[in-house]
N, C-alpha and C. Protein backbone atom coordinates (compact mmCIF):
# COMPACT_ATOMS: atom_id res chain seq x y z
N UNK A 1 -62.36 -68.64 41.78
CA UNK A 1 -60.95 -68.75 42.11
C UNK A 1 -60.16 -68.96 40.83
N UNK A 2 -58.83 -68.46 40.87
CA UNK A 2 -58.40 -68.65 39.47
C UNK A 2 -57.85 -69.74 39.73
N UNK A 3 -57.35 -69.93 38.32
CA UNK A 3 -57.00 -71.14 37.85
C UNK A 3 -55.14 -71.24 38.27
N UNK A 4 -54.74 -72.18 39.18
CA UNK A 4 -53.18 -71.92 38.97
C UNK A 4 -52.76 -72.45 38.34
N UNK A 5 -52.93 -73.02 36.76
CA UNK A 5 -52.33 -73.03 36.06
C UNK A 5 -52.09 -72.13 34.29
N UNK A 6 -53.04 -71.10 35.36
CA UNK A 6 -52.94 -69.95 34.02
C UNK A 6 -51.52 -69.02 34.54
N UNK A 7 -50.88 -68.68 33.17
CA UNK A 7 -49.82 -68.60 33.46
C UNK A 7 -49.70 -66.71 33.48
N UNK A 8 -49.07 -66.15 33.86
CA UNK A 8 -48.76 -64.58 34.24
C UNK A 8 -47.66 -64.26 33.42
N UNK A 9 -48.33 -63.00 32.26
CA UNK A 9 -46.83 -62.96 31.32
C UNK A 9 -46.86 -61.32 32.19
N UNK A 10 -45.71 -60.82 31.61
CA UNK A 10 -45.20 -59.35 32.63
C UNK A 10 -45.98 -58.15 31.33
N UNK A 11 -45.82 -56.96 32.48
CA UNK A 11 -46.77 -56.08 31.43
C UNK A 11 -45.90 -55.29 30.64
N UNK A 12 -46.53 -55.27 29.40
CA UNK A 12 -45.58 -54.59 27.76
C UNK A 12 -45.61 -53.34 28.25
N UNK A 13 -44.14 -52.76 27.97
CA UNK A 13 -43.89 -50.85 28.42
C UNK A 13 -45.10 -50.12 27.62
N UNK A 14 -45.49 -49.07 28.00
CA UNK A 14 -46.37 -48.08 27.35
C UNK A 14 -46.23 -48.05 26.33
N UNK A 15 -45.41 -47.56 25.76
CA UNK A 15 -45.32 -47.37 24.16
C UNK A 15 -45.01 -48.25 23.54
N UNK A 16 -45.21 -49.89 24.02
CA UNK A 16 -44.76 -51.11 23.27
C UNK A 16 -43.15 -51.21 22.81
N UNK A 17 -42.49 -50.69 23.28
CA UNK A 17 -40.74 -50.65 22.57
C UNK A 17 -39.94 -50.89 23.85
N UNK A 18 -39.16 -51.80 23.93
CA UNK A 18 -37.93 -52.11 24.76
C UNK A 18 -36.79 -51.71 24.11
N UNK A 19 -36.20 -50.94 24.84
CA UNK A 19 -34.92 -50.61 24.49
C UNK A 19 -34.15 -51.42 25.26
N UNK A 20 -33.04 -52.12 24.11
CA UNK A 20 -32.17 -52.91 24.94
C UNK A 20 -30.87 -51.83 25.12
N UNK A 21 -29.98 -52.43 26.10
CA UNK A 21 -28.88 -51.81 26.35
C UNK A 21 -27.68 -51.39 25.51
N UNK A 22 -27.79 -52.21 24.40
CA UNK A 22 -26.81 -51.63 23.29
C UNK A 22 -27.55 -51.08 21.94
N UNK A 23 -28.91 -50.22 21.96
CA UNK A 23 -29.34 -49.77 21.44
C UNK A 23 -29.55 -48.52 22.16
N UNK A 24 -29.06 -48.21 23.22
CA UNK A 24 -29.19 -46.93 23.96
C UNK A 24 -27.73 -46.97 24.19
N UNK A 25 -26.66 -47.75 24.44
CA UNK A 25 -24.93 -47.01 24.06
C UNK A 25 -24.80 -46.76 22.71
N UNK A 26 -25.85 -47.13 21.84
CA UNK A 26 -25.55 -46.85 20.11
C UNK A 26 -26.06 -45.05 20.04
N UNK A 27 -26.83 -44.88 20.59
CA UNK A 27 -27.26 -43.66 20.97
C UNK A 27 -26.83 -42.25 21.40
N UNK A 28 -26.13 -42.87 22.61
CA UNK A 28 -25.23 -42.12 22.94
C UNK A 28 -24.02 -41.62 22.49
N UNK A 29 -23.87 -42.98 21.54
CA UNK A 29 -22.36 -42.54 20.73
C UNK A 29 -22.42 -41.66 19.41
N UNK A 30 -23.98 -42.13 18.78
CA UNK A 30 -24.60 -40.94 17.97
C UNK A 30 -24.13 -39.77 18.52
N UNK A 31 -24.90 -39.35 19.61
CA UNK A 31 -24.71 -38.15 20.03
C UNK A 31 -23.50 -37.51 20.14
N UNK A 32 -22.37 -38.60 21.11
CA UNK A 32 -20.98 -37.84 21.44
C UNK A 32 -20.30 -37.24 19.75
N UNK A 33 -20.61 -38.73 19.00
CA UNK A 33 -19.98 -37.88 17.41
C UNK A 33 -20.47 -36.19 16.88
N UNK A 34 -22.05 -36.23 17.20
CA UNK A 34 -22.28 -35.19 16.54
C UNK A 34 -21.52 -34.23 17.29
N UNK A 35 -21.54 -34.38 19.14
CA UNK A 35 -20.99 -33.02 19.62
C UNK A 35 -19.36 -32.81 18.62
N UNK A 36 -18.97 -34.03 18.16
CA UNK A 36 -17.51 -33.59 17.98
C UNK A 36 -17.33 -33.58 16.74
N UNK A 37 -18.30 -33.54 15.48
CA UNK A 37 -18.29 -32.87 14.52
C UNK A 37 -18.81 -31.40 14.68
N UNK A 38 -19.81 -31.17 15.93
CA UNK A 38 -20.13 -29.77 16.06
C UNK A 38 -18.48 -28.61 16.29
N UNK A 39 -18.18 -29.05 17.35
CA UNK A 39 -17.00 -28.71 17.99
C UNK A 39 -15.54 -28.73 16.84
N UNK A 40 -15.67 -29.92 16.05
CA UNK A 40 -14.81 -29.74 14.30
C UNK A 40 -15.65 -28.51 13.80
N UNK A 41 -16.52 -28.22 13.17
CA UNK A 41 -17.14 -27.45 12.90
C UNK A 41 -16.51 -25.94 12.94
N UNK A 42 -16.67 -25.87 14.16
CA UNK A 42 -16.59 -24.53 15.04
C UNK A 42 -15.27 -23.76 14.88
N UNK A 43 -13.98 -25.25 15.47
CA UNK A 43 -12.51 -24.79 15.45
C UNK A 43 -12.30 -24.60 13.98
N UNK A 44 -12.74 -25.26 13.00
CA UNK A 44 -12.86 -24.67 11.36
C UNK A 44 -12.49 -23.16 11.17
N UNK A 45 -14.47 -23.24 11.47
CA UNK A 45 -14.38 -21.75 11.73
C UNK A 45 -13.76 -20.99 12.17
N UNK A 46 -13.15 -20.80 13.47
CA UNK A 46 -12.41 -20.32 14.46
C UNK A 46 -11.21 -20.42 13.48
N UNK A 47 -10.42 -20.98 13.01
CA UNK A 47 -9.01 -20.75 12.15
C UNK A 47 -9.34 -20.35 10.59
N UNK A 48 -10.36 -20.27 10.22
CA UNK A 48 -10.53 -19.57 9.13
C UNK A 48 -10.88 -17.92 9.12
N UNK A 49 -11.64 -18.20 10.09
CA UNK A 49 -11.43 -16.39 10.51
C UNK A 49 -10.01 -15.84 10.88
N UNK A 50 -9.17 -16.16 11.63
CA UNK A 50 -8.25 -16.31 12.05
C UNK A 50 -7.33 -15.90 10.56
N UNK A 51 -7.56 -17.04 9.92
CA UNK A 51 -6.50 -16.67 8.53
C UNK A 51 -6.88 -15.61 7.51
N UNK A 52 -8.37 -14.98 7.75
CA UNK A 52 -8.82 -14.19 6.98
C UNK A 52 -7.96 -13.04 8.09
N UNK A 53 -8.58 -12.31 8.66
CA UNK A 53 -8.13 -11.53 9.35
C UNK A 53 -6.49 -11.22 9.57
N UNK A 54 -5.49 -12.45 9.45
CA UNK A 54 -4.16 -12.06 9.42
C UNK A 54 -3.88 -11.44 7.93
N UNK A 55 -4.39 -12.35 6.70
CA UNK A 55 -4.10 -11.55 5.51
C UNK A 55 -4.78 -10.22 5.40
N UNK A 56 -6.11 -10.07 5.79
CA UNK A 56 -6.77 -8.75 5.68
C UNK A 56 -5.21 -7.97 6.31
N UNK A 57 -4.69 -7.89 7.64
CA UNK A 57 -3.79 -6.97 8.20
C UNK A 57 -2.35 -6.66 7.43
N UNK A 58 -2.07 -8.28 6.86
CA UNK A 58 -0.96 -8.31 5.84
C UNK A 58 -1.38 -7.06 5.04
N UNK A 59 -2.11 -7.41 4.38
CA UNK A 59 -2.10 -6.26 2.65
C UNK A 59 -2.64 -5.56 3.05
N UNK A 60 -4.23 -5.17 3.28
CA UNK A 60 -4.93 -3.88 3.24
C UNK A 60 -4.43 -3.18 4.42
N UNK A 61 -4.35 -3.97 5.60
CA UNK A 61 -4.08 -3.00 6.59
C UNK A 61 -2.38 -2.09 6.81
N UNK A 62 -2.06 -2.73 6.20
CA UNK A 62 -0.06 -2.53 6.10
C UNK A 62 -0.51 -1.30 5.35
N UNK A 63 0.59 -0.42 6.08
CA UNK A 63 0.85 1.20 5.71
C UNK A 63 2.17 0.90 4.74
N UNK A 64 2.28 1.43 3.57
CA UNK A 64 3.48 1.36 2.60
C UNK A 64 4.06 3.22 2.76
N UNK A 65 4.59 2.97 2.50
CA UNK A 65 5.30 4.70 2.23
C UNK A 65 5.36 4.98 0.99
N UNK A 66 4.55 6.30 0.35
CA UNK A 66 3.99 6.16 -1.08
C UNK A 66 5.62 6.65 -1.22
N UNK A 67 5.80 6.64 -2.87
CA UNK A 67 7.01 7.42 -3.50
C UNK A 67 7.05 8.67 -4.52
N UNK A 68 7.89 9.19 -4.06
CA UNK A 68 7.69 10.31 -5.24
C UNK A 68 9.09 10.21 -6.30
N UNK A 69 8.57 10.55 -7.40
CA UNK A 69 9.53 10.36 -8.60
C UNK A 69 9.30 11.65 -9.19
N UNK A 70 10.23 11.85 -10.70
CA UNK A 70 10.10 12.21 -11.47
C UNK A 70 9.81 12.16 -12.71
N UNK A 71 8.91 12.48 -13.75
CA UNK A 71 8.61 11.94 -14.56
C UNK A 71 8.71 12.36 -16.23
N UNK A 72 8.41 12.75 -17.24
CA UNK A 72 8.51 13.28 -17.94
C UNK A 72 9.40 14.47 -18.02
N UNK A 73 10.20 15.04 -18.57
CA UNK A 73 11.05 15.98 -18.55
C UNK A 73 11.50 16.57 -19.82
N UNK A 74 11.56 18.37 -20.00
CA UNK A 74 12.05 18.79 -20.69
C UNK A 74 13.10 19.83 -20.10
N UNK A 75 14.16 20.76 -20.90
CA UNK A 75 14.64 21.48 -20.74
C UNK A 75 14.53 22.47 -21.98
N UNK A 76 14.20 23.98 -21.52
CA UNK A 76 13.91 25.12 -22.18
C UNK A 76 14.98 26.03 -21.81
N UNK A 77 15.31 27.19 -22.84
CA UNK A 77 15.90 28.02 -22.77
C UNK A 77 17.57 27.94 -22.24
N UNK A 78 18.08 26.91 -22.01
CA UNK A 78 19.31 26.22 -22.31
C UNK A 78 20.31 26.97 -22.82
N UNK A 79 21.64 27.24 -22.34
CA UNK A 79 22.73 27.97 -23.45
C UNK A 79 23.83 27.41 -22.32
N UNK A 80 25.10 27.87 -23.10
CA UNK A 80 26.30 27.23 -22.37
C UNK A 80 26.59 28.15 -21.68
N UNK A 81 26.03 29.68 -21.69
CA UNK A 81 26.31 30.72 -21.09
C UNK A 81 25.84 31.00 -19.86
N UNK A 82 26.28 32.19 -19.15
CA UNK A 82 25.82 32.05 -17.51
C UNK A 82 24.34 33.35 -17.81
N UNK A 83 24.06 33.59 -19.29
CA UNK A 83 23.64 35.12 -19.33
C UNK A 83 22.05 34.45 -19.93
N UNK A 84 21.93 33.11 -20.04
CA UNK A 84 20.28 32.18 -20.14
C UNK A 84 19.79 32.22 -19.13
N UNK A 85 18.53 31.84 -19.16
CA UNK A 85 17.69 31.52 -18.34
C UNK A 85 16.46 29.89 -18.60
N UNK A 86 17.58 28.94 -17.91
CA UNK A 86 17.32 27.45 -17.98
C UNK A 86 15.85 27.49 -17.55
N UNK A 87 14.62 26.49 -17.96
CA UNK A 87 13.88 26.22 -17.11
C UNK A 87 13.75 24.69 -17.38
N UNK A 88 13.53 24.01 -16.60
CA UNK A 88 13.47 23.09 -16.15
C UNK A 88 11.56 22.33 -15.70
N UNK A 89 11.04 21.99 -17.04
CA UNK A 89 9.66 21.26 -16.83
C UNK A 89 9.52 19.96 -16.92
N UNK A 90 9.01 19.26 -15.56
CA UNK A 90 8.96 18.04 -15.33
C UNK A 90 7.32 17.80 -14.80
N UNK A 91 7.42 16.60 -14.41
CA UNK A 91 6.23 16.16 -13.63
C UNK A 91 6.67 15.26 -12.64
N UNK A 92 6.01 15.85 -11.47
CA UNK A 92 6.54 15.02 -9.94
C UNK A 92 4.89 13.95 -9.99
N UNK A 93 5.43 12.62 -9.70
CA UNK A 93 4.51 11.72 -9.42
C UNK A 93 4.40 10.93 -8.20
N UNK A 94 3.36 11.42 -7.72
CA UNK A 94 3.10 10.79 -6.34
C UNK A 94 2.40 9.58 -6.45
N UNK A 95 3.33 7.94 -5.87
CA UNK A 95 2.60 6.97 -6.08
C UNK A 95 2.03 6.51 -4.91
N UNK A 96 0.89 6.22 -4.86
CA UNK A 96 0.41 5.63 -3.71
C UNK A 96 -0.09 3.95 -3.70
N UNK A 97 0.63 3.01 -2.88
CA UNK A 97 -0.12 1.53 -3.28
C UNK A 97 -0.77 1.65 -2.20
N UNK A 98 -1.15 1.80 -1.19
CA UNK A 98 -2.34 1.69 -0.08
C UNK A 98 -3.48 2.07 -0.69
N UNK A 99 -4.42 0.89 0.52
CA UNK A 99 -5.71 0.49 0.40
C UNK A 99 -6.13 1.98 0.78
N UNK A 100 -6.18 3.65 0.54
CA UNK A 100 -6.57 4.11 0.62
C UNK A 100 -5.52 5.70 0.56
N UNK A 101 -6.50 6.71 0.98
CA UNK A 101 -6.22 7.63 -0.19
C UNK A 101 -4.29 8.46 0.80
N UNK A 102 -3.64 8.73 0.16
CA UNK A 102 -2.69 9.68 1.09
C UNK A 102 -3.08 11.25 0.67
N UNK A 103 -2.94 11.87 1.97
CA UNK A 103 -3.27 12.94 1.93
C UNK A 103 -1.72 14.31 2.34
N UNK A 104 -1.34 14.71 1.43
CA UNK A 104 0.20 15.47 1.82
C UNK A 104 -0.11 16.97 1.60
N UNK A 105 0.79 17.19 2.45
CA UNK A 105 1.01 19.18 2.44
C UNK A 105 1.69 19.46 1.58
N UNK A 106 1.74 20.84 1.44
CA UNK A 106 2.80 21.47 0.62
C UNK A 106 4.18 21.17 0.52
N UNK A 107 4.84 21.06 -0.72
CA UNK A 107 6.71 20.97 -0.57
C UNK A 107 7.25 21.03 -1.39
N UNK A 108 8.42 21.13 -1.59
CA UNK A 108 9.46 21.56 -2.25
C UNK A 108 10.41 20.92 -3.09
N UNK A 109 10.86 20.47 -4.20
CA UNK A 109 11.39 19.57 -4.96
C UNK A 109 12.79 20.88 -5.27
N UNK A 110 13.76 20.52 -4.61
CA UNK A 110 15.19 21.43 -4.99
C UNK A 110 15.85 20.62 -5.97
N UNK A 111 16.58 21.28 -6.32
CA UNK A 111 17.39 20.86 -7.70
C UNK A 111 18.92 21.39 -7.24
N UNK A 112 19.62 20.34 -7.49
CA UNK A 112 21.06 20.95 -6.86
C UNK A 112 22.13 20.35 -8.23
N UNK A 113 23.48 21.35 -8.04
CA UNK A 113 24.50 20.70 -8.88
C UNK A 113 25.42 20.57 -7.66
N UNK A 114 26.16 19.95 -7.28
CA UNK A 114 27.12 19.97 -6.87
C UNK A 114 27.34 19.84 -5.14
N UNK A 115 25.72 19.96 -4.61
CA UNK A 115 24.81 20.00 -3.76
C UNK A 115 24.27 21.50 -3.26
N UNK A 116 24.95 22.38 -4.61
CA UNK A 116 24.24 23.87 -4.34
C UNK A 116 23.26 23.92 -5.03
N UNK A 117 22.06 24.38 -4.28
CA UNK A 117 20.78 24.64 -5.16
C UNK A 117 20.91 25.50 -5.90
N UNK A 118 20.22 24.72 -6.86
CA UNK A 118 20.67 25.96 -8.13
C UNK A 118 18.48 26.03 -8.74
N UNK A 119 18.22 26.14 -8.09
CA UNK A 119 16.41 25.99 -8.61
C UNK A 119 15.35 25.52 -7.47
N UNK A 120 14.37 25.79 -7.58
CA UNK A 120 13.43 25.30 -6.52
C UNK A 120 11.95 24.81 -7.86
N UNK A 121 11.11 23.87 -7.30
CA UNK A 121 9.59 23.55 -7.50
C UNK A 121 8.92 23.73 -6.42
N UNK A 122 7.80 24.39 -6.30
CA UNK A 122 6.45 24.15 -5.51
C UNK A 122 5.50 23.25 -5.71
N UNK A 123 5.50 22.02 -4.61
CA UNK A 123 4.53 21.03 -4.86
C UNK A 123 3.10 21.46 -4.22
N UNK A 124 1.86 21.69 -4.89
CA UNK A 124 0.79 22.37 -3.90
C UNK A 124 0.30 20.96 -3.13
N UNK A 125 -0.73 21.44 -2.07
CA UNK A 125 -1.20 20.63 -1.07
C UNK A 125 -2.38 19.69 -1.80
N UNK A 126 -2.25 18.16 -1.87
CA UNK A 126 -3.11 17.54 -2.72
C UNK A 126 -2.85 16.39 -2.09
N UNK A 127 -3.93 15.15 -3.00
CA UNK A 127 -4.06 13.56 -2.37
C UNK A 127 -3.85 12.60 -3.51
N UNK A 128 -3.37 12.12 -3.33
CA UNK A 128 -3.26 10.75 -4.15
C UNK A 128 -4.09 9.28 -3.88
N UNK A 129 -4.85 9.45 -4.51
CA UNK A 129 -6.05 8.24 -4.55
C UNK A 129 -5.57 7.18 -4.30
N UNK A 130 -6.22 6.18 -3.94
CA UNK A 130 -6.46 4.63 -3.17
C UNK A 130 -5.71 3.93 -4.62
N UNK A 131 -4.66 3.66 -4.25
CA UNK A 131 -3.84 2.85 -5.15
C UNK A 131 -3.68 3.57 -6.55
N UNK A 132 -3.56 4.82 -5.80
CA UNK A 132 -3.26 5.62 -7.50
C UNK A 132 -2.14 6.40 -7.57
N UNK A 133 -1.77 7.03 -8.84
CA UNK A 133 -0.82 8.50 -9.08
C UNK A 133 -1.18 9.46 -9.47
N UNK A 134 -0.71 10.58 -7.85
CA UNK A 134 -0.78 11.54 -8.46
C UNK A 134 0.11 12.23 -9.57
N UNK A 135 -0.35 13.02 -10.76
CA UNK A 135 0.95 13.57 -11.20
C UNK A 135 0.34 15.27 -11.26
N UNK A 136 1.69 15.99 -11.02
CA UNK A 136 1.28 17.18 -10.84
C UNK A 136 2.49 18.01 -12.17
N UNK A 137 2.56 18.73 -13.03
CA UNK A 137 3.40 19.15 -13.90
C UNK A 137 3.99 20.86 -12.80
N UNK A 138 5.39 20.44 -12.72
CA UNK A 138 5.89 21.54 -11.99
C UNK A 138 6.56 22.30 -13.06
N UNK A 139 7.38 24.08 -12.56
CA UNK A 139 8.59 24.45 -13.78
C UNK A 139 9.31 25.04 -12.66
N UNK A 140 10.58 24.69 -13.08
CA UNK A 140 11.46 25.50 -11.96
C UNK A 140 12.33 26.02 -13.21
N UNK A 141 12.54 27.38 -12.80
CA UNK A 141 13.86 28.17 -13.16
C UNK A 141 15.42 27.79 -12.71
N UNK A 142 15.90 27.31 -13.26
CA UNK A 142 17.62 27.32 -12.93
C UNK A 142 18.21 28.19 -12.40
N UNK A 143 18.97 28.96 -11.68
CA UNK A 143 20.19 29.88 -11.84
C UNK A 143 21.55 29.42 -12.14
N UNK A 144 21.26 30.35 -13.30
CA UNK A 144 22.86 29.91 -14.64
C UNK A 144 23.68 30.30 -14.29
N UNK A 145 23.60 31.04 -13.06
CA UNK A 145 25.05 31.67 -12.69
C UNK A 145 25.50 30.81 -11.71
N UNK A 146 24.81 29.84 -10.68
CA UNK A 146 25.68 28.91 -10.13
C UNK A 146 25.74 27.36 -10.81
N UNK A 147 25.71 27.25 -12.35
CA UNK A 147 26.25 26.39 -13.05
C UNK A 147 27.53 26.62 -13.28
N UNK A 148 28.08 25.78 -14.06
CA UNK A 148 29.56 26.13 -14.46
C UNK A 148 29.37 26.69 -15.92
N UNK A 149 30.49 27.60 -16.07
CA UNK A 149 30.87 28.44 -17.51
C UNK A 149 31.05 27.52 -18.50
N UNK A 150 30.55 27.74 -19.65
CA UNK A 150 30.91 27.02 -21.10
C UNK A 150 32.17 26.23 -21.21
N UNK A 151 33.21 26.80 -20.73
CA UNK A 151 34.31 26.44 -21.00
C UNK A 151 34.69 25.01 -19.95
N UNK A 152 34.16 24.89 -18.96
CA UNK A 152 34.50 23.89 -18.18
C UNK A 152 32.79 22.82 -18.11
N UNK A 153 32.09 23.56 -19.02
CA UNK A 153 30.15 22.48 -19.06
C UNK A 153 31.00 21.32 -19.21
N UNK A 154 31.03 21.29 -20.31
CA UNK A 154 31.52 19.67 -21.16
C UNK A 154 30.90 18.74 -22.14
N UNK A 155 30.33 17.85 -22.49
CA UNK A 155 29.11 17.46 -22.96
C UNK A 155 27.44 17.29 -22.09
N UNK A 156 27.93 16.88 -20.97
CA UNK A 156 26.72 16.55 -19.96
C UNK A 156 26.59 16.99 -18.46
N UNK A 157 25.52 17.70 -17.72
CA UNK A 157 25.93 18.34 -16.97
C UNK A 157 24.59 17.46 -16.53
N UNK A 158 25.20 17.26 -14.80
CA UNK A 158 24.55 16.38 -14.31
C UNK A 158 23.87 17.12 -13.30
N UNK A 159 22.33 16.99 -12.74
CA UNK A 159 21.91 17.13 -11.88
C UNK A 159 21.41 16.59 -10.45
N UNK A 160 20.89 17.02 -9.54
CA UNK A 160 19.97 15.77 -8.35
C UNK A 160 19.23 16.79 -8.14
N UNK A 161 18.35 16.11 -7.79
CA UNK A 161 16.84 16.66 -7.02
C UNK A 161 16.57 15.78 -5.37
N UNK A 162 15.98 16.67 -4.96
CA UNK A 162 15.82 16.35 -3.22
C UNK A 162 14.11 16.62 -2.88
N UNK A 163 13.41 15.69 -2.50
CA UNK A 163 11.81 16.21 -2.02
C UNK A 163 11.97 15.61 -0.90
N UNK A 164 10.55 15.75 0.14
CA UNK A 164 10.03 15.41 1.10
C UNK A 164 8.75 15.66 1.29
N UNK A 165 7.65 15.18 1.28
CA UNK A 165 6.19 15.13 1.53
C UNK A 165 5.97 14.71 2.69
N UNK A 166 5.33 15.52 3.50
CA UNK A 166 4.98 14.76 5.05
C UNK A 166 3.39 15.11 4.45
N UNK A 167 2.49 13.84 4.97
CA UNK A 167 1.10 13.25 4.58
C UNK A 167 0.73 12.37 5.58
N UNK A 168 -0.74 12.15 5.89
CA UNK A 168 -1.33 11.08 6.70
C UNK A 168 -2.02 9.78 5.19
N UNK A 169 -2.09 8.52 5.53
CA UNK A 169 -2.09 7.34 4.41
C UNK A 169 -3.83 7.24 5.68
N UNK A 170 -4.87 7.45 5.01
CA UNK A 170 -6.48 7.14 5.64
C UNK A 170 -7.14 5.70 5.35
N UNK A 171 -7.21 4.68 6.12
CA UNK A 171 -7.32 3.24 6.07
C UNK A 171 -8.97 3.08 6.45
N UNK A 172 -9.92 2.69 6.19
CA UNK A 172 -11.07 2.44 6.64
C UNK A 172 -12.15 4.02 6.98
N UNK A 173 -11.40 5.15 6.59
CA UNK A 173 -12.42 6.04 7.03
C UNK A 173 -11.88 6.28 8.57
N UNK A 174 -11.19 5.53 9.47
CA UNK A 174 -10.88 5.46 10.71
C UNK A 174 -9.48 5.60 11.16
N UNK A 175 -8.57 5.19 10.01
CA UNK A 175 -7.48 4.65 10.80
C UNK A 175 -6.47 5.68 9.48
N UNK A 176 -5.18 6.45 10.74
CA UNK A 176 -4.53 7.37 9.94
C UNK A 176 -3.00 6.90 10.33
N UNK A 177 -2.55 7.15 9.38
CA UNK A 177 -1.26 6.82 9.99
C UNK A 177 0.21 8.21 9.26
N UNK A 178 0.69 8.59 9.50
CA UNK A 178 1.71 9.75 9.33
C UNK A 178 2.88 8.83 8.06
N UNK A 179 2.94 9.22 7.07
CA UNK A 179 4.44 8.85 6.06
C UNK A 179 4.52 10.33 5.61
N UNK A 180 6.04 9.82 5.44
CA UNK A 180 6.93 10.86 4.96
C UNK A 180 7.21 10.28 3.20
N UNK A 181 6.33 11.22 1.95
CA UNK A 181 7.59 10.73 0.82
C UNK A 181 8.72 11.58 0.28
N UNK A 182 10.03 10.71 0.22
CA UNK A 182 10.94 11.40 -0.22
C UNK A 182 11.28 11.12 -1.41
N UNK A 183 12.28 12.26 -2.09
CA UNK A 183 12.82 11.74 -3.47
C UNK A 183 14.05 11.86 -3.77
N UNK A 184 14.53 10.93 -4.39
CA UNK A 184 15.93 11.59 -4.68
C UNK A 184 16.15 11.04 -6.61
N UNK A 185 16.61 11.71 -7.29
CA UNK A 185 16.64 11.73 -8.51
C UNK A 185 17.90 12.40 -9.22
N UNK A 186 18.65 11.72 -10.27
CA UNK A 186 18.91 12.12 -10.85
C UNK A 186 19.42 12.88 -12.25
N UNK A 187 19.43 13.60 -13.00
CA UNK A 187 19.11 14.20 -14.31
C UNK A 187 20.34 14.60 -14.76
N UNK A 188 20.62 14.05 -16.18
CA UNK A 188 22.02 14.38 -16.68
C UNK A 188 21.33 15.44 -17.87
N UNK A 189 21.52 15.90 -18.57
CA UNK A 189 21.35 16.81 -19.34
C UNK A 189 22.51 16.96 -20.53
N UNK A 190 21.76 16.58 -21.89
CA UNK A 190 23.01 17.06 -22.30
C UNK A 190 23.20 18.25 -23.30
N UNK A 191 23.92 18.82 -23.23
CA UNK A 191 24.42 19.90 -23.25
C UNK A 191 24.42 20.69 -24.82
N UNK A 192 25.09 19.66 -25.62
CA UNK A 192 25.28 19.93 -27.07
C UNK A 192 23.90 20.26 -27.50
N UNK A 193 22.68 19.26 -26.96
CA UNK A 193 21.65 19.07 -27.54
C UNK A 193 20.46 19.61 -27.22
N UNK A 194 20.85 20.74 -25.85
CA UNK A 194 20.19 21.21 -24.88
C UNK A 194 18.92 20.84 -24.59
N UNK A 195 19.18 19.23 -23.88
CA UNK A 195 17.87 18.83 -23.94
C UNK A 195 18.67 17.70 -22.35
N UNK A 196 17.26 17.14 -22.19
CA UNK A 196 17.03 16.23 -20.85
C UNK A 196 17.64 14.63 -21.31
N UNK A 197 18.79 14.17 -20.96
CA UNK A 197 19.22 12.90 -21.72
C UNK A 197 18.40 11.77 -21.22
N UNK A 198 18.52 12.07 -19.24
CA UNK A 198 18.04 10.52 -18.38
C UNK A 198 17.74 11.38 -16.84
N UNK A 199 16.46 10.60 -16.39
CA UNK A 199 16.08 10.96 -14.93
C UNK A 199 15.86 9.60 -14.64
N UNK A 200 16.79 9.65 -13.30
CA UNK A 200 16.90 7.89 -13.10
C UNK A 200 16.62 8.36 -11.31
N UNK A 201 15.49 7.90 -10.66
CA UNK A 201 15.12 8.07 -9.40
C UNK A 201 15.49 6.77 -8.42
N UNK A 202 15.85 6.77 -7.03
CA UNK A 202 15.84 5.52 -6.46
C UNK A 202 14.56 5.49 -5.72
C-alpha cells in the first residue's frame, strides 16, 4: 500500500518547456510585425513601380513632333537681273528627339517672295534615327522673273520657305503614332553681295 504521505508532483509536458502566456502574446506580436513589414514591403514596391512606369510614359513614351529647319545655305548664280538663273543650295534638317526612329514620305520645301512661289525642293522619302538628324542637301532653282527688277531689289531681298512632312514616330518596335513636320523659315539675301545674309526658322 502506498505511503500517504508521499507526495504527487504533476507530469512535465513532453518536450520539458512551458510556455507561459506572455511568451506566446510575445509571439504573436513577432508575427503580426513581420506581416506588416511584409505588407510595408510590398506597398514599397507597388509605388515604386508605379513611379517608374509614369516617368518611363513621361519621356520615352511621349510622341514629340520632330522639326524641320534649314540649314547651311548658299546662293549661286545671283544677278539683279530678271535674265539669271538664281539657285538656291541649302540643307533641310530633320530633327528627331523621340525614343525612336521617324519614318516620313516624300515633300516639298517651296520658297516664296511675297507668298508667290518663286522655286520648289524635293525632299526624298527617308528616316531620321532615334534621337537624331537627318540632313539631306537640297538645290532649288529660283524664277527671276517673279522676283522684282533691279531697279526696285534694293539691298536685301527677303525670302520664306513652307514644308510639311507627314511620317509615323515607331516606339518599342510596336507602337506608331502619325506627326506631321512643318517648316517655316526665313532667308534675307543680300543682294550687293549676292550671297545668303540670315535663315532664321521658327
Amino acid at each position: 500500500m502506498a505511503d500517504k504521505n508521499q507526495q504527487v508532483y504533476p507530469l512535465a509536458p513532453a518536450n520539458g518547456y512551458t510556455r507561459s502566456d506572455g511568451e506566446s502574446l510575445s509571439e504573436d506580436e513577432l508575427k503580426r510585425k513581420k506581416r506588416i513589414k511584409c505588407f510595408a514591403y510590398i506597398g514599397i514596391f507597388i509605388v515604386f513601380q508605379m513611379a517608374v512606369i509614369a516617368v518611363f510614359g513621361l519621356t520615352v513614351m511621349k510622341v514629340k513632333t520632330p522639326k524641320v529647319r534649314l540649314g547651311d545655305s548658299t546662293l549661286s548664280g545671283f544677278t539683279s537681273s530678271s535674265t539669271g538663273t538664281p539657285t538656291f543650295n541649302t540643307q533641310i534638317r530633320i530633327k528627331n528627339t523621340n525614343w525612336g526612329p521617324y519614318k516620313y514620305d516624300a515633300g516639298t520645301v517651296t520658297f516664296l517672295y511675297q507668298n508667290v512661289t518663286v522655286g520648289t525642293a524635293d525632299v526624298p522619302k527617308g528616316k531620321a534615327g532615334m534621337r537624331g538628324t537627318k540632313k539631306i542637301s537640297v538645290n532649288a532653282t529660283l524664277d527671276a522673273s517673279a522676283l522684282p527688277s533691279g531697279s526696285t531689289l534694293g539691298n536685301e531681298l527677303t525670302l520664306s520657305t513652307a514644308a510639311q512632312l507627314t511620317g509615323k514616330v515607331e516606339l518599342m518596335l510596336i507602337m506608331k503614332k502619325k506627326k506631321s513636320a512643318s517648316m517655316s523659315c526665313t532667308i534675307v539675301i543680300d543682294v550687293p553681295g549676292k550671297s545668303v545674309k540670315s535663315v532664321e526658322c521658327k
